[in-house]
Protein backbone atom coordinates (compact mmCIF):
# COMPACT_ATOMS: atom_id res chain seq x y z
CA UNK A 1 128.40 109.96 100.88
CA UNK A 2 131.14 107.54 101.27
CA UNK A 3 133.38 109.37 103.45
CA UNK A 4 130.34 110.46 105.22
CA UNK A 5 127.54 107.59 105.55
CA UNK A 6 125.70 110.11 107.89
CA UNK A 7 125.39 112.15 105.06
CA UNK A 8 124.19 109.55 102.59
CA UNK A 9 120.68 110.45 102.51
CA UNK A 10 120.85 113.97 102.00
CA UNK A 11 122.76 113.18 99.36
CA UNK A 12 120.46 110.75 97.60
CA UNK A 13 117.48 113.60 98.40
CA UNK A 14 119.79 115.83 96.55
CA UNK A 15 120.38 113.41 93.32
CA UNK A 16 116.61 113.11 93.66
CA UNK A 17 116.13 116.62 93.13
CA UNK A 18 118.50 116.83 90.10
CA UNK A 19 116.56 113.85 88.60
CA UNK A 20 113.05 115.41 89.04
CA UNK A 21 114.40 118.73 87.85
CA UNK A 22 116.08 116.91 84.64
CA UNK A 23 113.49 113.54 84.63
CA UNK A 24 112.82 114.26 80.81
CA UNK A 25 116.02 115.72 79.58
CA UNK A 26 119.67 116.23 80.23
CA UNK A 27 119.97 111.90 79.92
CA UNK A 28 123.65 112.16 81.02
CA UNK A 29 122.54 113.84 84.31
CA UNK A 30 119.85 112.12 85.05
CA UNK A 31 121.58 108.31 83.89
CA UNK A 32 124.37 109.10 86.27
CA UNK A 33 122.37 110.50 89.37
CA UNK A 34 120.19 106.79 89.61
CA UNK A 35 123.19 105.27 89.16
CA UNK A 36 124.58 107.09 91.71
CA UNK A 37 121.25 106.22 94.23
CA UNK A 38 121.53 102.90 92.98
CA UNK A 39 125.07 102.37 94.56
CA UNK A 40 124.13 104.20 97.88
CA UNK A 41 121.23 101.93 98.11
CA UNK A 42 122.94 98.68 97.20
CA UNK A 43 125.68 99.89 100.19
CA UNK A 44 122.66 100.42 102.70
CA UNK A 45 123.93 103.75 103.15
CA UNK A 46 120.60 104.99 103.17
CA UNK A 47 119.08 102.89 105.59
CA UNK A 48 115.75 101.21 105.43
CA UNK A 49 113.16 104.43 105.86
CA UNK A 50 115.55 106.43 103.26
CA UNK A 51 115.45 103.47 101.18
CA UNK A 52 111.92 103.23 101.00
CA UNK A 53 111.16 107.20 100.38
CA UNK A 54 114.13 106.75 97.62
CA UNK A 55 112.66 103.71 95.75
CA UNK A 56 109.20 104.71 95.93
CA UNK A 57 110.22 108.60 94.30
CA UNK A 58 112.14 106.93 91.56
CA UNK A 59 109.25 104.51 91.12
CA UNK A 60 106.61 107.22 90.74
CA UNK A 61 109.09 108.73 88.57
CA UNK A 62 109.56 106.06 86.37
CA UNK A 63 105.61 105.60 86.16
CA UNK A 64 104.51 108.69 85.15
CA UNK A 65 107.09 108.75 82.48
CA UNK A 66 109.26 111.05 83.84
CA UNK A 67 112.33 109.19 82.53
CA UNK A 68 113.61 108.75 79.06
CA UNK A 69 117.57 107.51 79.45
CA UNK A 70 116.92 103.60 79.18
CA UNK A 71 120.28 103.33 81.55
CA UNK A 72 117.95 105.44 83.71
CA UNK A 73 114.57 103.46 83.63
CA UNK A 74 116.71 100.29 83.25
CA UNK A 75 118.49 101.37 87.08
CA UNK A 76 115.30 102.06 88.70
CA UNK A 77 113.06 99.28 87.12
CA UNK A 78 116.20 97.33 88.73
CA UNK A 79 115.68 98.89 92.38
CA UNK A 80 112.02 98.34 92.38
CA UNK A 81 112.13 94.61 92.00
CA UNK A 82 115.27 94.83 94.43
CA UNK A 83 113.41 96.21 96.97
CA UNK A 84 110.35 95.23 96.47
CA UNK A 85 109.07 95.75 100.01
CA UNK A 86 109.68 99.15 99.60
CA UNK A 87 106.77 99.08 96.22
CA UNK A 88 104.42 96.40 97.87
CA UNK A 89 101.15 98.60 97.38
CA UNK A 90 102.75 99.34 93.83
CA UNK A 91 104.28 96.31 92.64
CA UNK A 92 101.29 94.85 90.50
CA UNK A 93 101.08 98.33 89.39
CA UNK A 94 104.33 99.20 88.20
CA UNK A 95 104.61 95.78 86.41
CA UNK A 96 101.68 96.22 84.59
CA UNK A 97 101.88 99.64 83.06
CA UNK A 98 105.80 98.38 82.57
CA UNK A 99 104.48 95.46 80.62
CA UNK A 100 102.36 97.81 78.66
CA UNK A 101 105.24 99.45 77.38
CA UNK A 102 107.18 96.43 77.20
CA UNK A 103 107.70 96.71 73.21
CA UNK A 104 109.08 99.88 72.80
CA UNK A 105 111.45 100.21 75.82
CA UNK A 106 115.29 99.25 74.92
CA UNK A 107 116.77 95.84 75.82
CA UNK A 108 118.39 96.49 79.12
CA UNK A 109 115.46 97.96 80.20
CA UNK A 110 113.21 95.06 79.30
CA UNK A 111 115.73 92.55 80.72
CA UNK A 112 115.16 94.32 83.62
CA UNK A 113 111.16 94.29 82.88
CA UNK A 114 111.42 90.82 82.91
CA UNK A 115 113.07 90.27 86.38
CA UNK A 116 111.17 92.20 87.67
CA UNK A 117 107.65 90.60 86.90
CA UNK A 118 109.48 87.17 87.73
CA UNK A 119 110.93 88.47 91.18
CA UNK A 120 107.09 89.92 91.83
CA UNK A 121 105.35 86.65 91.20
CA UNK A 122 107.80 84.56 93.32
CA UNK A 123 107.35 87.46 96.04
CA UNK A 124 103.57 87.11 96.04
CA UNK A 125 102.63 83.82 94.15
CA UNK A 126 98.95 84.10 95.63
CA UNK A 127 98.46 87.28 93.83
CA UNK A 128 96.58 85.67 90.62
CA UNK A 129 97.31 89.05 88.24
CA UNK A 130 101.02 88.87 89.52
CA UNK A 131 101.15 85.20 87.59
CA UNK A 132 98.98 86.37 84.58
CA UNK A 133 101.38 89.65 84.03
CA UNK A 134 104.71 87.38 84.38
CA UNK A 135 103.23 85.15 81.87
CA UNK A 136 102.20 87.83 79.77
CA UNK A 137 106.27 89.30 79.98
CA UNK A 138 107.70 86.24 79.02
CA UNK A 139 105.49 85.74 75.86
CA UNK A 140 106.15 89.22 74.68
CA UNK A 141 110.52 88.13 75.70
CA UNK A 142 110.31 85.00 73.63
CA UNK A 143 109.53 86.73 70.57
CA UNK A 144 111.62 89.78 70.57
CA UNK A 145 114.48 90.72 68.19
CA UNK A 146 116.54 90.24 70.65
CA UNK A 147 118.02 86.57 70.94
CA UNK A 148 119.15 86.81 74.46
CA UNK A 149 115.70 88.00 76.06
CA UNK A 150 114.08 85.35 73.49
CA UNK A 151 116.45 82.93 75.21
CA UNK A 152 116.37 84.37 78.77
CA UNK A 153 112.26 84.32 78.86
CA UNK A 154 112.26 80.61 77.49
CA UNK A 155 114.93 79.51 79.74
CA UNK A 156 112.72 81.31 82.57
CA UNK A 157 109.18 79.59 81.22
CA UNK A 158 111.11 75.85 81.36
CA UNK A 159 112.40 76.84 84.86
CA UNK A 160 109.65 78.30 86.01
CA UNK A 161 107.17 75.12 84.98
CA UNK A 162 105.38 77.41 83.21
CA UNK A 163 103.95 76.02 80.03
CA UNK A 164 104.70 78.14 76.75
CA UNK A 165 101.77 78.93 73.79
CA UNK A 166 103.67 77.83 71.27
């Protein structure tokens, strides 16, 4: 895909292809091939139509619990709040039923939960469950095991002016 750019979406179709055929096994393979989307994405190789088909597979993917490698979901949970234009009708809908599983996902995964909700609310700060479900990440952040999310989510409350429970 790099020494052809031409050929960059084919090749992302094709990685897509190995993903859905491996989604719940085989973590190496499927770890490395959204990795490897992830990087023709972030180069715009794809371009914005292939972009769009791209994120939204990997989304539905990653909703229907199709993915178990956290470096996996952690990759895509990243390109959905990346391109979040792709997800618009989505969005509220990927961050909830992420927030639902919120507690038993691994760390990078819900750093990457938490960006996302926070990217989402500043993208649409009219929609009123957008708010509620960033709220409702960063209480379930500030008291992980974790220290840095518990950190990161309090940091993000104070900058965010949002006012904590406790």
């Amino acid at each position: 895909a790099d020494a052809q750019p031409d050929m960059a979406q084919n090749v992302a179709r094709g990685l897509l292809a190995l993903v859905a055929a491996h989604g719940a096994g085989k973590d190496t393979i499927v770890s490395t091939s959204i990795t490897v989307v992830r990087q023709l994405l972030q180069q715009g190789a794809c371009g914005a139509d292939g972009r769009r088909d791209v994120v939204r597979s990997l989304a539905r993917l990653l909703l229907k619990a199709g993915l178990k490698s956290a470096t996996a979901r952690a990759n895509v949970v990243w390109l959905v709040g990346e391109f979040k234009d792709a997800c618009d009708d989505i969005l509220v809908d990927a961050v909830r039923l992420l927030a639902a599983s919120f507690a038993n996902e691994d760390v990078n995964v819900k750093n990457q939960i938490l960006n996302l909700a926070v990217k989402a609310a500043l993208h649409d700060p009219k929609d009123a469950s957008l708010d509620r479900l960033l709220k409702y990440v960063l209480d379930l952040a500030r008291f992980d095991l974790n220290y840095d999310l518990r950190d990161r989510a309090r940091s993000l409350t104070a900058l965010l002016g949002l006012t904590s429970k406790s």
